[in-house]
Protein backbone atom coordinates (compact mmCIF):
# COMPACT_ATOMS: atom_id res chain seq x y z
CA UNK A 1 -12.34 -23.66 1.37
CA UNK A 2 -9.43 -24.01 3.18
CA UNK A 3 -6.39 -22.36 1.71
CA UNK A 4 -2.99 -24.89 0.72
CA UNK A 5 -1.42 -27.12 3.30
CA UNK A 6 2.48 -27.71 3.68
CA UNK A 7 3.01 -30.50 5.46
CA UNK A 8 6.68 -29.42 6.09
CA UNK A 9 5.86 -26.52 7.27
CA UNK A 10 3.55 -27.91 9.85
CA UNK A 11 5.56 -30.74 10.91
CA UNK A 12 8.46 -28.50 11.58
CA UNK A 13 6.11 -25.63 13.35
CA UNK A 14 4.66 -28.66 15.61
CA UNK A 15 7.14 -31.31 17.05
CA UNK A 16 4.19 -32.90 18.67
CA UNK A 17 2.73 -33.65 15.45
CA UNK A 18 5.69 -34.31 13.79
CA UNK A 19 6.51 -37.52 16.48
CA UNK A 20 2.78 -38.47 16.20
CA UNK A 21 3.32 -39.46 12.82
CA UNK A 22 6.75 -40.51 13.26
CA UNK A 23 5.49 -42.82 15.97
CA UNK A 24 2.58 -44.16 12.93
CA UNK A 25 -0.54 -42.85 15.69
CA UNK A 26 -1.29 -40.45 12.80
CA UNK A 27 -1.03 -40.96 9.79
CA UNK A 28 0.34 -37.74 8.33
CA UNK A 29 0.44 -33.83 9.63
CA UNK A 30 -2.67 -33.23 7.06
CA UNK A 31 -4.61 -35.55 8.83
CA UNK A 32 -3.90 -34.31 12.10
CA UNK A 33 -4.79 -30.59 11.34
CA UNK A 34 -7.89 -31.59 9.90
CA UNK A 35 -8.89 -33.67 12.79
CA UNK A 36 -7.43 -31.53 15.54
CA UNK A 37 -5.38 -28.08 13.80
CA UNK A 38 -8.20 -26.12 12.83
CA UNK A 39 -9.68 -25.89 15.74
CA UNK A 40 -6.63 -25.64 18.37
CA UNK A 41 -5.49 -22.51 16.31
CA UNK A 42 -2.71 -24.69 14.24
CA UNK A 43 -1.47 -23.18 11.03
CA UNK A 44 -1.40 -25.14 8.27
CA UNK A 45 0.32 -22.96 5.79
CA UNK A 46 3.69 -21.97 4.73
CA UNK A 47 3.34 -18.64 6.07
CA UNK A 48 1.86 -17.40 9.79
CA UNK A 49 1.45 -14.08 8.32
CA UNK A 50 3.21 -12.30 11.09
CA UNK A 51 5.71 -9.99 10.25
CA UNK A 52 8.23 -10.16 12.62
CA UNK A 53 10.07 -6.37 12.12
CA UNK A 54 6.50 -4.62 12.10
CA UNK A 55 5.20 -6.71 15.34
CA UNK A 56 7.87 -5.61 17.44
CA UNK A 57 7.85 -2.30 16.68
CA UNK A 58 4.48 -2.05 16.53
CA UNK A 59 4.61 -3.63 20.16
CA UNK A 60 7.98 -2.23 22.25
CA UNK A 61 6.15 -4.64 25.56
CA UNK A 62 7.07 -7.47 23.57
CA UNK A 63 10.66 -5.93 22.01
CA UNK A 64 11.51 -6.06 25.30
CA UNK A 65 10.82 -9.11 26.58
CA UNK A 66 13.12 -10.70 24.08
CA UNK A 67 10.18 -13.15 22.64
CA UNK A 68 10.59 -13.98 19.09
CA UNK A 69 7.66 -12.13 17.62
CA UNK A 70 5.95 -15.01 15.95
CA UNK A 71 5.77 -16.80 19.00
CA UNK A 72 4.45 -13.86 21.27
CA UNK A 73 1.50 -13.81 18.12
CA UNK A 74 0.65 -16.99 18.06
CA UNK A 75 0.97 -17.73 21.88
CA UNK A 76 -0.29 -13.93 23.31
CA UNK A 77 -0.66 -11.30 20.87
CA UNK A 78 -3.80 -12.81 18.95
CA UNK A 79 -5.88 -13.34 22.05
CA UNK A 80 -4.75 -9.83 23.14
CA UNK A 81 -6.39 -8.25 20.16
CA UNK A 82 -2.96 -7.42 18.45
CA UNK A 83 -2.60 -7.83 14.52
CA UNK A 84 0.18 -9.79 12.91
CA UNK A 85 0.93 -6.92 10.16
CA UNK A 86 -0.20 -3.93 8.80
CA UNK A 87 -2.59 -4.96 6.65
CA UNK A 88 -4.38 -7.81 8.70
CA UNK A 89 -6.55 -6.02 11.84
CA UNK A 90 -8.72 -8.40 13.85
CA UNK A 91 -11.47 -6.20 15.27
CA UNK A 92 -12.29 -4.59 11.29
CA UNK A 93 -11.97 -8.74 9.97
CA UNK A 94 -14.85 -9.60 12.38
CA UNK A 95 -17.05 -6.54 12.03
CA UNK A 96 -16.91 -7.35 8.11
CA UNK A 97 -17.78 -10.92 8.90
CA UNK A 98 -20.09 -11.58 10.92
CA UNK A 99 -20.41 -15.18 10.55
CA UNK A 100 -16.67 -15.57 11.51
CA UNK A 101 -17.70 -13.29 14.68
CA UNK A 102 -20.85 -15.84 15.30
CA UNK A 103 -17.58 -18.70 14.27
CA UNK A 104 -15.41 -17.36 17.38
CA UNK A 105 -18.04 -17.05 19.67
CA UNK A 106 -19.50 -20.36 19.07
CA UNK A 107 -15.94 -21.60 19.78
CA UNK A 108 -15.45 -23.01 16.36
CA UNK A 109 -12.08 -21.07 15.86
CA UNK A 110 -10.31 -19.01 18.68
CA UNK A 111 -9.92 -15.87 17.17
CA UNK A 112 -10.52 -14.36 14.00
CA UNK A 113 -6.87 -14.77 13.08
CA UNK A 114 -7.63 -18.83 13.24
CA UNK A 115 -10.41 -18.58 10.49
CA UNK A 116 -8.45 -16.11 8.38
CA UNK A 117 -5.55 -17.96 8.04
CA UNK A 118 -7.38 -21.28 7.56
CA UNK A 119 -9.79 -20.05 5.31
CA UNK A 120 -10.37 -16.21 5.04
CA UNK A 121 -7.48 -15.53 2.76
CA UNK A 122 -8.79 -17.49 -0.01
CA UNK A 123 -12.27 -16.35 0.54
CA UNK A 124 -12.83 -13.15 -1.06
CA UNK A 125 -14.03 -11.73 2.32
CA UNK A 126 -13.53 -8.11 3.17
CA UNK A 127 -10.21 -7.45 5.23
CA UNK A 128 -10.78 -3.50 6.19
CA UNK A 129 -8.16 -2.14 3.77
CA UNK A 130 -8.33 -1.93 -0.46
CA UNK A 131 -7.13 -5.51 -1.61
CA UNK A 132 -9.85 -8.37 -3.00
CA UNK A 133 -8.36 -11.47 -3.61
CA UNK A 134 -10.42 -12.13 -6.95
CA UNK A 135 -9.26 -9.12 -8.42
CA UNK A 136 -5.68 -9.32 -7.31
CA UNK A 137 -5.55 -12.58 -9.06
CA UNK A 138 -7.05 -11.77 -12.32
CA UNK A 139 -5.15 -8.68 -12.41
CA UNK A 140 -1.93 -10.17 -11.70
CA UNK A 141 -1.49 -13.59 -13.98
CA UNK A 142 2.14 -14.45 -12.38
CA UNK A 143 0.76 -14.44 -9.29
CA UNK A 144 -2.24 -16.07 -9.83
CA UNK A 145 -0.26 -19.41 -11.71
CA UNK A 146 1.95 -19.17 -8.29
CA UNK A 147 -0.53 -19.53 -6.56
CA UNK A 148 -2.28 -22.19 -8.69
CA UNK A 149 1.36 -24.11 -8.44
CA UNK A 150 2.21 -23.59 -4.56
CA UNK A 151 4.77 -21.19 -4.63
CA UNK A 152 2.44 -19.26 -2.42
CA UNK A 153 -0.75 -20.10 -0.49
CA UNK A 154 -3.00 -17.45 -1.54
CA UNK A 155 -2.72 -13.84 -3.63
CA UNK A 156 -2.70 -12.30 -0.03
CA UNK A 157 0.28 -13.71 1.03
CA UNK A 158 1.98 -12.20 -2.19
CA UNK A 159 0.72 -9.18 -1.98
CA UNK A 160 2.05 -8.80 2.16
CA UNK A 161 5.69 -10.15 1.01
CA UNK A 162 5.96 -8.45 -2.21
CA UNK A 163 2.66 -7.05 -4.29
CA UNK A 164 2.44 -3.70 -1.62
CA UNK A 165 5.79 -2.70 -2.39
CA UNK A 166 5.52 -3.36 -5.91
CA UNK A 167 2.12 -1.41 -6.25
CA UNK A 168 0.16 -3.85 -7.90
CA UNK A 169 -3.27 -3.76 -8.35
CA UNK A 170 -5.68 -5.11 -5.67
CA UNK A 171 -8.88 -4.51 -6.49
CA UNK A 172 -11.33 -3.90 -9.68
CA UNK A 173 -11.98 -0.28 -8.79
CA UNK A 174 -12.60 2.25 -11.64
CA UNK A 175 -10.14 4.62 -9.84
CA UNK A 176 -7.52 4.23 -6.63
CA UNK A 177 -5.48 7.31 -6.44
CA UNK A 178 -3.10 8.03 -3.27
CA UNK A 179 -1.78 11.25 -2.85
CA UNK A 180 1.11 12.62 -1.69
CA UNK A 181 -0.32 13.57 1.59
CA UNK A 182 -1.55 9.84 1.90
CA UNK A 183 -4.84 10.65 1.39
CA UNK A 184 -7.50 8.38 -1.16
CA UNK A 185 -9.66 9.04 -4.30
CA UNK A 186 -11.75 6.04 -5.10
CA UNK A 187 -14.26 5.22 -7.61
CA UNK A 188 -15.76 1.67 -7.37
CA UNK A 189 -16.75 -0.61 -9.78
CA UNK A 190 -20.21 -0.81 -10.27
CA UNK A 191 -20.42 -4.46 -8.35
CA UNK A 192 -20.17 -4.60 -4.74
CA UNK A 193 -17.30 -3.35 -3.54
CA UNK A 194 -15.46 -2.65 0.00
CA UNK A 195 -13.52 0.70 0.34
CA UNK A 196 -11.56 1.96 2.96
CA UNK A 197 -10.56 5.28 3.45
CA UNK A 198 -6.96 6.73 4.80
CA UNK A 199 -6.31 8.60 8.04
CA UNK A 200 -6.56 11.63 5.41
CA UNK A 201 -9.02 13.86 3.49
CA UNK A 202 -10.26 10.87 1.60
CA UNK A 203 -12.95 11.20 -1.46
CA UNK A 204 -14.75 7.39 -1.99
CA UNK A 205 -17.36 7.08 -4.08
CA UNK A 206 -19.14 3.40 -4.33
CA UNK A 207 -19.40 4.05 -8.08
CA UNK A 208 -22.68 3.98 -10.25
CA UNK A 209 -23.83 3.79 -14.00
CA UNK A 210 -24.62 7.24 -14.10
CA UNK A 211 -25.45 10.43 -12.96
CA UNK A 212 -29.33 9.56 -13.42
CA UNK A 213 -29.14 5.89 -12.84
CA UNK A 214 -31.29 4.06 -14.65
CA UNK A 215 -29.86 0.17 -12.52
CA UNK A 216 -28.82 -0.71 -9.62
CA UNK A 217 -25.11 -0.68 -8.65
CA UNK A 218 -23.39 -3.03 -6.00
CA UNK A 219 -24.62 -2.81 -2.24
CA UNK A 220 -21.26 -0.89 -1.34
CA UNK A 221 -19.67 -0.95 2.28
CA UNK A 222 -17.56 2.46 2.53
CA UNK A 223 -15.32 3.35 5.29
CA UNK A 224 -14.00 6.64 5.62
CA UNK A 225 -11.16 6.25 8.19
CA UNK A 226 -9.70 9.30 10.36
CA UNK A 227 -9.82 12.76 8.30
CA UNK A 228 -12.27 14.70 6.99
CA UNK A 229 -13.81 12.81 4.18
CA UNK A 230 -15.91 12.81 1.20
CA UNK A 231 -18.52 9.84 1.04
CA UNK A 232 -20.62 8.66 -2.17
CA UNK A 233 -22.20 5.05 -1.70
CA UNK A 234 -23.16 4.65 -5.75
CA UNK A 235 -26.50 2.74 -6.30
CA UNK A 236 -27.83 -0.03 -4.48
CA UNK A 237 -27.74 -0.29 -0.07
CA UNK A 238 -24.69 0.96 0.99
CA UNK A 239 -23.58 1.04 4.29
CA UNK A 240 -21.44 3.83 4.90
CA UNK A 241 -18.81 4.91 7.87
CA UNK A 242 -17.74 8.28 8.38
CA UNK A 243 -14.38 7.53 11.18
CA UNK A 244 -13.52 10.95 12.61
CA UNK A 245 -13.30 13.71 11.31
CA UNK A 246 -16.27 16.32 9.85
CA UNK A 247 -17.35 14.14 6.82
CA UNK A 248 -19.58 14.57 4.05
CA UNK A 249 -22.03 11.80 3.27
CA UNK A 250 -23.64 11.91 -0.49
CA UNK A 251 -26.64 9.99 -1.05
CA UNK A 252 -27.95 8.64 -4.16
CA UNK A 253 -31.24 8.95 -5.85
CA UNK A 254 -33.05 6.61 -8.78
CA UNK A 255 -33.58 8.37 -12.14
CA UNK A 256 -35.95 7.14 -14.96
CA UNK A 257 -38.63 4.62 -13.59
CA UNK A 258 -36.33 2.03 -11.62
CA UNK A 259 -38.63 0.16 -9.49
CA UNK A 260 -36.21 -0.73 -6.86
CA UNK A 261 -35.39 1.91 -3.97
CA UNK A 262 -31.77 3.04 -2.77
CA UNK A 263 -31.70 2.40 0.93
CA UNK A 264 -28.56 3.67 2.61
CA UNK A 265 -26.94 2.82 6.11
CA UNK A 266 -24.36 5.72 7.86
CA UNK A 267 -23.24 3.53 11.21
CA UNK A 268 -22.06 6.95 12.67
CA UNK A 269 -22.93 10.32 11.80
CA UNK A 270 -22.47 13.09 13.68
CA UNK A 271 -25.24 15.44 13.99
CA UNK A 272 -23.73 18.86 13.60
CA UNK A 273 -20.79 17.45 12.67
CA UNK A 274 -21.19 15.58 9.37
CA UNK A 275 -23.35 16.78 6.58
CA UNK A 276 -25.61 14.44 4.59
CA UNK A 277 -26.38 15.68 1.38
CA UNK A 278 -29.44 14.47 -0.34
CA UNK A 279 -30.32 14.56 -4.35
CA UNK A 280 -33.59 15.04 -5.93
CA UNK A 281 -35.71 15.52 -2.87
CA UNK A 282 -39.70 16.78 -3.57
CA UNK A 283 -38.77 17.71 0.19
CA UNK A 284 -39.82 21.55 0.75
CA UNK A 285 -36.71 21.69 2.94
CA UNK A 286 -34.44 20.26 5.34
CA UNK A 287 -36.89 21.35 8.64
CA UNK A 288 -39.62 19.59 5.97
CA UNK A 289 -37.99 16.12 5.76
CA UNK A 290 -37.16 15.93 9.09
CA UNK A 291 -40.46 16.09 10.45
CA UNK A 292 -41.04 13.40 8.66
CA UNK A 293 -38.44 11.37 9.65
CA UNK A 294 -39.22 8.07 11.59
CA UNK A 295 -37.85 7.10 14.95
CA UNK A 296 -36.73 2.88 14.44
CA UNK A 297 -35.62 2.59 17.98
CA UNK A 298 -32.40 4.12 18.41
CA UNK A 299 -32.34 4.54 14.32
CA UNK A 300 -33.25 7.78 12.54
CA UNK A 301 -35.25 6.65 9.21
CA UNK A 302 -35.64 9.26 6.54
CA UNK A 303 -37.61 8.94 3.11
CA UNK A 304 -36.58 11.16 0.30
CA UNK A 305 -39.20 11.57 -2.50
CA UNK A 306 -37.87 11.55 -5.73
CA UNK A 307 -39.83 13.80 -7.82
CA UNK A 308 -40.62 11.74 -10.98
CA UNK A 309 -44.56 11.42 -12.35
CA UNK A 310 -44.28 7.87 -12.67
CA UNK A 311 -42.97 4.77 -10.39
CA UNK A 312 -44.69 1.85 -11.81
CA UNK A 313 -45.33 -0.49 -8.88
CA UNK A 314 -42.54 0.24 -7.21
CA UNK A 315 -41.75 2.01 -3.73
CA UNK A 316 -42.22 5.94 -4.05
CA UNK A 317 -39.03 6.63 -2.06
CA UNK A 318 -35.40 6.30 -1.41
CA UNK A 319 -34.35 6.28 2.26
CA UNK A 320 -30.94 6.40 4.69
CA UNK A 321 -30.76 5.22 7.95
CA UNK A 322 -29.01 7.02 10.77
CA UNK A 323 -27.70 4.36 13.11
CA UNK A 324 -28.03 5.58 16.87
CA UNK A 325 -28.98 9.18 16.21
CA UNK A 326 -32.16 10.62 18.04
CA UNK A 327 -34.43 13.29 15.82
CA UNK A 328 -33.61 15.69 18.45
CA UNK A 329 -30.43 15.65 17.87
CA UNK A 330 -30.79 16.75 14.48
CA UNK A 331 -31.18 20.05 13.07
CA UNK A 332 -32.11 21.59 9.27
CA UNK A 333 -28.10 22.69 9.20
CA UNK A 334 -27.22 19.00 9.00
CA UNK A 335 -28.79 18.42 5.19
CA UNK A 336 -27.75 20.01 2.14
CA UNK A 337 -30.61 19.46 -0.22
CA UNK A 338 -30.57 19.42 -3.96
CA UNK A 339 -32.90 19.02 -6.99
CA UNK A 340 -30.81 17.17 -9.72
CA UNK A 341 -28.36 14.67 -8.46
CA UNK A 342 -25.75 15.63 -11.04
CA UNK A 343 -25.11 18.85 -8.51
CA UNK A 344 -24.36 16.87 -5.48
CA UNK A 345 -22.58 14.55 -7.27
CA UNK A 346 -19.99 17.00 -8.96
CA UNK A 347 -19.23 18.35 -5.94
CA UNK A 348 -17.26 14.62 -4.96
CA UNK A 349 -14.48 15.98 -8.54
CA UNK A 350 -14.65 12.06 -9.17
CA UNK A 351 -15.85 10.83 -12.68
CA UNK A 352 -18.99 7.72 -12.24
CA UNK A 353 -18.04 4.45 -12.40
């Protein structure tokens, strides 16, 4: 869905557009962006989302050229792999969304810029910093009736002119605490949720139901960010991201007879750098499970066995995938094993979602 359209704002951004219908070839600067805008790049609402102040210094090449900073953006600075703002980064918006990657490959839209602005913002879709849309909206009511009559295109655009200083709430998280340093605790909600970690000593945890969970939680996607960090993904298949930094990764394990397995994705741990603590393992020790680890290409697969009598029909495992790390790469000193998940989980300080 594409977000609102101000026809004054387009006709006065595009002088072409604004003669065309002038002239009567078009009939109106709506009709022209859907027939031709969306896919030349055009903007079609109030706001480019570039903030002028932040782009330049962000960018001294361009300071000094004297360009007006919107310009450079739209003209340059997109196609460059620059980012409008501090809260809007190109490269994270397409490795969220893959089908707007597929999108600007195909040629549909230029850059991911082009399909956030037309349509991303009003999408719900992951942006690579704490803020969903949904739960901006239905935590803030003022904004959301702006937004429902114009005064602003979408709960994003709020929140980058005036929600981040005012600290309003941006997502449906249990718990968002920043510290003085900078640095995040997180719990998540126990729905899917994206989290993204500071340059700091961050703790996230994907939230769950409890310490034993007895039902699934969301499929989480957790990014740690620079810093040494502390990483829980919850319940469910969670695909978790370390950044730099020596970080901790803390699996989860089923409790009770829940049919359905916990199946975990780290995109880039570090062998004897990170540590990757697993609960409730019938594993005889860390040497143990990784002999029994599989080889998936350039993937490390590793069951744990939860020791419960019963399963039903279910699988008879939880698992995590190592993405791009080689067995022999890994040693015993990179698990920390444990036999109740409640232990592995108080070591995160964070209460369950």
């Amino acid at each position: 869905m594409p977000v609102p359209f101000s026809e004054s704002a387009y006709l006065q951004r595009y002088p072409d557009v604004a003669a065309a219908v002038t002239a009567g070839s078009i009939p109106s600067g709506y009709a022209h962006w859907l027939q031709y805008g969306v896919k030349e790049g055009r903007i079609g609402t109030a706001s480019t989302g570039v903030d002028k102040s932040w782009y330049l210094q962000s960018n001294p090449d361009v300071a000094a050229s004297g360009m007006d900073a919107e310009a450079h953006y739209l003209a340059y600075g997109q196609f460059e792999g620059r980012n409008p703002n501090a809260y809007f980064n190109q490269r994270q918006y397409s490795q969220l969304n893959p089908d707007v990657a597929a999108a600007v490959a195909a040629g549909q839209f230029r850059t991911a810029y082009d399909h956030f602005i037309a349509y991303g913002q009003q999408e719900n879709r992951p942006l690579g910093i704490n803020y969903t849309e949904s739960a901006y909206l239905e935590r803030n009511a003022d904004v959301k009736a702006a937004v429902a009559n114009g005064t602003f295109s979408s709960g994003w655009e709020h929140y980058r002119a005036y929600g981040h200083a005012e600290t309003r709430s941006t997502t449906n998280f249990v718990a968002l605490i920043t510290h003085s340093d900078g640095s995040l605790d997180v719990v998540g909600s126990s729905s899917a949720d994206f989290i993204f970690g500071s340059s700091g000593n961050d703790v996230l945890n994907g939230g769950r139901q409890s310490a034993f969970s007895q039902t699934r939680s969301g499929n989480d996607w957790i990014t740690g960010g620079d810093g040494n960090d502390t990483i829980t993904g919850g319940g469910g298949d969670d695909t978790l991201t370390g950044g730099a930094g020596q970080d901790q990764f803390i699996l989860y394990a089923r409790g009770g007879s829940l049919p359905e397995a916990f199946t975990a994705t780290i995109t880039d741990f570090q062998p004897g750098v990170d540590q990757l603590y697993i609960p409730m393992t019938s594993a005889a020790s860390a040497a143990d499970l990784l002999a029994n680890a599989e080889q998936r290409g350039d993937d490390l697969f590793i069951k744990y066995y939860v020791p419960w009598a019963s399963w039903g029909s279910g699988p008879q495992y939880d698992s995590v995938t190592l993405q791009n790390v080689q067995r022999s790469a890994m040693s015993a000193s990179d698990f920390s094993l444990g036999t109740t998940g409640a232990s592995i989980i108080s070591a995160t300080g964070l209460t369950s979602a």
